[in-house]
PDB file of N, CA and C in Angstrom:
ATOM      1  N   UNK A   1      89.677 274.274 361.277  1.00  0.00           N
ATOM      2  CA  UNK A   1      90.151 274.480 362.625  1.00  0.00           C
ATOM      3  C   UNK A   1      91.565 275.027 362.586  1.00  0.00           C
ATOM      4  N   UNK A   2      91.876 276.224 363.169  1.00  0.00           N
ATOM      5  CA  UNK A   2      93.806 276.443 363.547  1.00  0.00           C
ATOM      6  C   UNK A   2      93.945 275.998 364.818  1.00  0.00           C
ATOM      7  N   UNK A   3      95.153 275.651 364.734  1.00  0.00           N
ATOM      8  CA  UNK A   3      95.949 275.533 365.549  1.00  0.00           C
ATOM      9  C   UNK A   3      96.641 276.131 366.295  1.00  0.00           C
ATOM     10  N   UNK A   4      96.130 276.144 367.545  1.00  0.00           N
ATOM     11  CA  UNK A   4      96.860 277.024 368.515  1.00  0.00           C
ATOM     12  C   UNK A   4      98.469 276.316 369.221  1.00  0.00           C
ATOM     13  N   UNK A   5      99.277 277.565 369.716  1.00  0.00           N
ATOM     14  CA  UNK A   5     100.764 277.304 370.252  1.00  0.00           C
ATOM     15  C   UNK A   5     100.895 278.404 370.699  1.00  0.00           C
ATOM     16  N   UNK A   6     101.710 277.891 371.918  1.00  0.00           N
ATOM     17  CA  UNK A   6     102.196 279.091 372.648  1.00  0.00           C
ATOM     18  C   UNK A   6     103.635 279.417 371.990  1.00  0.00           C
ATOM     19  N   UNK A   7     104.181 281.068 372.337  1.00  0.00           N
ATOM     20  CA  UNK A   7     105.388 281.363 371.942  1.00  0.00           C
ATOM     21  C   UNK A   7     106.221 281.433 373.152  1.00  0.00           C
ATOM     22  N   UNK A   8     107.051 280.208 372.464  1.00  0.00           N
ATOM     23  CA  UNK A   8     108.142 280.332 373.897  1.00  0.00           C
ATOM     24  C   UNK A   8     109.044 281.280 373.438  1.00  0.00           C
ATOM     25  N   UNK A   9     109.967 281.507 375.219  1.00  0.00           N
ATOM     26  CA  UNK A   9     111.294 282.826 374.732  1.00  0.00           C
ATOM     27  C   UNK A   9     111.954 282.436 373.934  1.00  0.00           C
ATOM     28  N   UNK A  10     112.683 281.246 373.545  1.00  0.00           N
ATOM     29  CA  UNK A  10     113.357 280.940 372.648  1.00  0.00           C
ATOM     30  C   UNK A  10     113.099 281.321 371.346  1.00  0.00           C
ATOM     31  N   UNK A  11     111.811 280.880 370.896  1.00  0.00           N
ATOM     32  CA  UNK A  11     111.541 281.323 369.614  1.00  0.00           C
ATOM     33  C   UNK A  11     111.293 282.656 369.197  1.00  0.00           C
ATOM     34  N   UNK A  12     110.876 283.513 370.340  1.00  0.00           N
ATOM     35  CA  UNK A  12     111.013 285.326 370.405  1.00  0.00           C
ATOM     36  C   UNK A  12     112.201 285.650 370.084  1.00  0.00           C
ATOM     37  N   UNK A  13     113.234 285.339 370.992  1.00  0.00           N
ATOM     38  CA  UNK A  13     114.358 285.837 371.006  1.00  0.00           C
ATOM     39  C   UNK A  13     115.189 285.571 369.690  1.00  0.00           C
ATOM     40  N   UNK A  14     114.577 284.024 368.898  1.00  0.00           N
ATOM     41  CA  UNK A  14     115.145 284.075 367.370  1.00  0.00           C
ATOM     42  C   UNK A  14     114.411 285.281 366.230  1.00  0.00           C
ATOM     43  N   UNK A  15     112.964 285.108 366.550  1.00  0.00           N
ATOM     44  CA  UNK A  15     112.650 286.498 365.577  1.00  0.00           C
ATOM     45  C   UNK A  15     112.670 287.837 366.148  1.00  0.00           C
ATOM     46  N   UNK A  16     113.083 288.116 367.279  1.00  0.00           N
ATOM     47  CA  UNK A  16     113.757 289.837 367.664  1.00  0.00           C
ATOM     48  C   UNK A  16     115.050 289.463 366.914  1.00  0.00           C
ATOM     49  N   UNK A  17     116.047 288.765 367.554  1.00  0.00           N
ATOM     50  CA  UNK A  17     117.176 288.679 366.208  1.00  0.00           C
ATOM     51  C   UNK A  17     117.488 288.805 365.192  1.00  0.00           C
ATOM     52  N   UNK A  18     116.323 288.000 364.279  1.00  0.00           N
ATOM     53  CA  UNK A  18     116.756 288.604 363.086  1.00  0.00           C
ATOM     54  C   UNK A  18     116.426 289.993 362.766  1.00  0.00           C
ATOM     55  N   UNK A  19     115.066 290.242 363.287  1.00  0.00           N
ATOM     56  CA  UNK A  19     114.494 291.280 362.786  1.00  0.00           C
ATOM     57  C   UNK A  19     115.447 292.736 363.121  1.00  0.00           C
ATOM     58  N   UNK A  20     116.477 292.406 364.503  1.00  0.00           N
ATOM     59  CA  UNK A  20     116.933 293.266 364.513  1.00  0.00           C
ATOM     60  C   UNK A  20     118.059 293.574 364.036  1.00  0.00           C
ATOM     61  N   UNK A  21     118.701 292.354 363.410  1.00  0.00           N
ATOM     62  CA  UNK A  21     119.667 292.439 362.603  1.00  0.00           C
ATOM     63  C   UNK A  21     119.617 292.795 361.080  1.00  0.00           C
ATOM     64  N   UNK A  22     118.370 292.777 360.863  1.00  0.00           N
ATOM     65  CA  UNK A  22     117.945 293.245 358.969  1.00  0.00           C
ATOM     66  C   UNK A  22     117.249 294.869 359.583  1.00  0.00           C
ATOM     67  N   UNK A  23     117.417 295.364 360.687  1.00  0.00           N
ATOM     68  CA  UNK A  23     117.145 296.932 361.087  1.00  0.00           C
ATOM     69  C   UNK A  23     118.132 297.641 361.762  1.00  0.00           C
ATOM     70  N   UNK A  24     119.486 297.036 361.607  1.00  0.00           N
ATOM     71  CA  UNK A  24     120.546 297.765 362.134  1.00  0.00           C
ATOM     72  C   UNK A  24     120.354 297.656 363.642  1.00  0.00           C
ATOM     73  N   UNK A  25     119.833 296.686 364.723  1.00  0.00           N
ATOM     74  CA  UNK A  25     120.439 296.642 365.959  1.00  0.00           C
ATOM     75  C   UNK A  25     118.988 297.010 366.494  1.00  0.00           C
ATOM     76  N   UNK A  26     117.897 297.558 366.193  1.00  0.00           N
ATOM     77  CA  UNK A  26     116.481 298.127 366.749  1.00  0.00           C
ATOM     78  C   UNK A  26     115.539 297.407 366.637  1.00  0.00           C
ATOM     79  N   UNK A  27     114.191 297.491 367.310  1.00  0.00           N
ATOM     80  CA  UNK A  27     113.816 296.884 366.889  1.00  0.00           C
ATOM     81  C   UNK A  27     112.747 297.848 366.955  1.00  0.00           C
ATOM     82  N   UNK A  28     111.456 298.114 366.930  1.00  0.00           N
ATOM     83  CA  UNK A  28     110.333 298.952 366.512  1.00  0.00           C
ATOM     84  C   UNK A  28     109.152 298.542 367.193  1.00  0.00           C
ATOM     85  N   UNK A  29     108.515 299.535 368.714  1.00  0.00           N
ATOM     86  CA  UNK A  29     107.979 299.416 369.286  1.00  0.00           C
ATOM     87  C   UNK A  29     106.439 298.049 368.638  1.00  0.00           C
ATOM     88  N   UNK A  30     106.049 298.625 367.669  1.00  0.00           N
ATOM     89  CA  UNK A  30     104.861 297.761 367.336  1.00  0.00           C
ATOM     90  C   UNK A  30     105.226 296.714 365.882  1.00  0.00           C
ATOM     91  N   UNK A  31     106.551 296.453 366.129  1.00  0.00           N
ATOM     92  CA  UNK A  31     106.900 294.777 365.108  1.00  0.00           C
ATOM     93  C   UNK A  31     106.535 293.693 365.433  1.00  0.00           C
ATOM     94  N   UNK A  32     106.241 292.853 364.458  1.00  0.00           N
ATOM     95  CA  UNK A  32     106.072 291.556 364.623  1.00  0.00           C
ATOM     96  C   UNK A  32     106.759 291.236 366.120  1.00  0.00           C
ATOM     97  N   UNK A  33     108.883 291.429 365.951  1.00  0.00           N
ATOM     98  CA  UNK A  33     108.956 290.952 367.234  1.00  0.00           C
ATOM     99  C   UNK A  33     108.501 291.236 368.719  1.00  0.00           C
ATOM    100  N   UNK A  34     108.222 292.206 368.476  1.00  0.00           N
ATOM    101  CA  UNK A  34     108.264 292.994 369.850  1.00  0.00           C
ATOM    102  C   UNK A  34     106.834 292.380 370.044  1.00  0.00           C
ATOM    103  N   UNK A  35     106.086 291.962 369.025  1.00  0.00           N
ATOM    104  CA  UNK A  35     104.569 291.629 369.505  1.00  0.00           C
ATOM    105  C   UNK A  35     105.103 289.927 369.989  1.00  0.00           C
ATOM    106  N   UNK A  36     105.854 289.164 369.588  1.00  0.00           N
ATOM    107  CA  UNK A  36     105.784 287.852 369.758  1.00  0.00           C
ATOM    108  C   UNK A  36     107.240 287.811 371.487  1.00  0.00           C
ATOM    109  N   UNK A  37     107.720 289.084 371.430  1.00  0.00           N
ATOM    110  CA  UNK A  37     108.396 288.595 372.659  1.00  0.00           C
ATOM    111  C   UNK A  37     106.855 288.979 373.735  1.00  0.00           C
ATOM    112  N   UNK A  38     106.048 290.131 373.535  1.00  0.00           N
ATOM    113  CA  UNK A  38     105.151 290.389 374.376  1.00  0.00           C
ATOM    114  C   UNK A  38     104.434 288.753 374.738  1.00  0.00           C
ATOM    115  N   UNK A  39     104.125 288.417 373.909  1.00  0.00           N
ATOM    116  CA  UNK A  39     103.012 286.977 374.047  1.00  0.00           C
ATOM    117  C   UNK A  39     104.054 285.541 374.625  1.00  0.00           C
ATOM    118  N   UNK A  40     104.940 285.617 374.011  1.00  0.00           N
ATOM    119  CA  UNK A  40     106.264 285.336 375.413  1.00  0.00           C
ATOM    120  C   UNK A  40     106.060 284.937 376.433  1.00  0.00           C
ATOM    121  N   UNK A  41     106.299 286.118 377.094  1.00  0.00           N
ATOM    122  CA  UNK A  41     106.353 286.821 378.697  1.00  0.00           C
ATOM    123  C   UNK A  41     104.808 286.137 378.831  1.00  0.00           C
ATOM    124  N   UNK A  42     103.557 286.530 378.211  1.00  0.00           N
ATOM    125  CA  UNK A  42     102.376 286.042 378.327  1.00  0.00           C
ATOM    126  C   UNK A  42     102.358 284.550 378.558  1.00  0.00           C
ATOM    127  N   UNK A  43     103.038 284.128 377.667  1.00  0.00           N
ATOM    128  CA  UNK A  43     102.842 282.563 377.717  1.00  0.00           C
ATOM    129  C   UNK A  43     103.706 282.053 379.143  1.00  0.00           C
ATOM    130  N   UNK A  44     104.313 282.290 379.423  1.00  0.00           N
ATOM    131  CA  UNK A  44     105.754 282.369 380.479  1.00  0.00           C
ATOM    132  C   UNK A  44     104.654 282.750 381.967  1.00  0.00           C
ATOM    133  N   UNK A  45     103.863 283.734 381.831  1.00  0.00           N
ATOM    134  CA  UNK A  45     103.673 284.096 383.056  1.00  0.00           C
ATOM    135  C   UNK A  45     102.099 282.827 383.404  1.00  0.00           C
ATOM    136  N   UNK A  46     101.511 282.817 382.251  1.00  0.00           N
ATOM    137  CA  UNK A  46     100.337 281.744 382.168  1.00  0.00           C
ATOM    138  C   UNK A  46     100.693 280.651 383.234  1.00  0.00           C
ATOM    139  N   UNK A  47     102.032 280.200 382.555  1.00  0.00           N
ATOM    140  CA  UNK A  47     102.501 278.604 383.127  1.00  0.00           C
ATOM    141  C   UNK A  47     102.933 278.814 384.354  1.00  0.00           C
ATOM    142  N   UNK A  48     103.802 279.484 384.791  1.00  0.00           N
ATOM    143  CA  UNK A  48     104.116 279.921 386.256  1.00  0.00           C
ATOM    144  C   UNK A  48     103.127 279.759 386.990  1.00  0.00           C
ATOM    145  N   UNK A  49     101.728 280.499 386.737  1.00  0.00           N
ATOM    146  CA  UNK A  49     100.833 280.322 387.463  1.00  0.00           C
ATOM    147  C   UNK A  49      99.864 279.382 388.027  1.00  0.00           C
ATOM    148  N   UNK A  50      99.991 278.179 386.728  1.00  0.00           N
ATOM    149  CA  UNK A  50      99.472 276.806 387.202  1.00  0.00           C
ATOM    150  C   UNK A  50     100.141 276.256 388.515  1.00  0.00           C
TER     151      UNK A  50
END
């Protein structure tokens, strides 16, 4: 069985950080981060809606 978790902003906003700090300030439309701030906002808009 895995284990599911949602990604909160907090923890996005730590891996856009680094990632954009080991890429000089960018970050790259289809990276890891940019995929985990997307699911974010996802997780963020889920809960709002309850």
């Amino acid at each position: 069985m895995s284990k599911t978790s949602t990604m909160s902003s907090k923890a996005a906003a730590r891996i856009q950080s680094a990632g954009a700090t080991k890429a000089g300030g960018k970050t790259a439309k289809a990276s890891f981060a940019a995929r985990a701030q997307s699911a974010a906002a996802k997780s963020s808009s889920r809960s709002r809606a309850k």
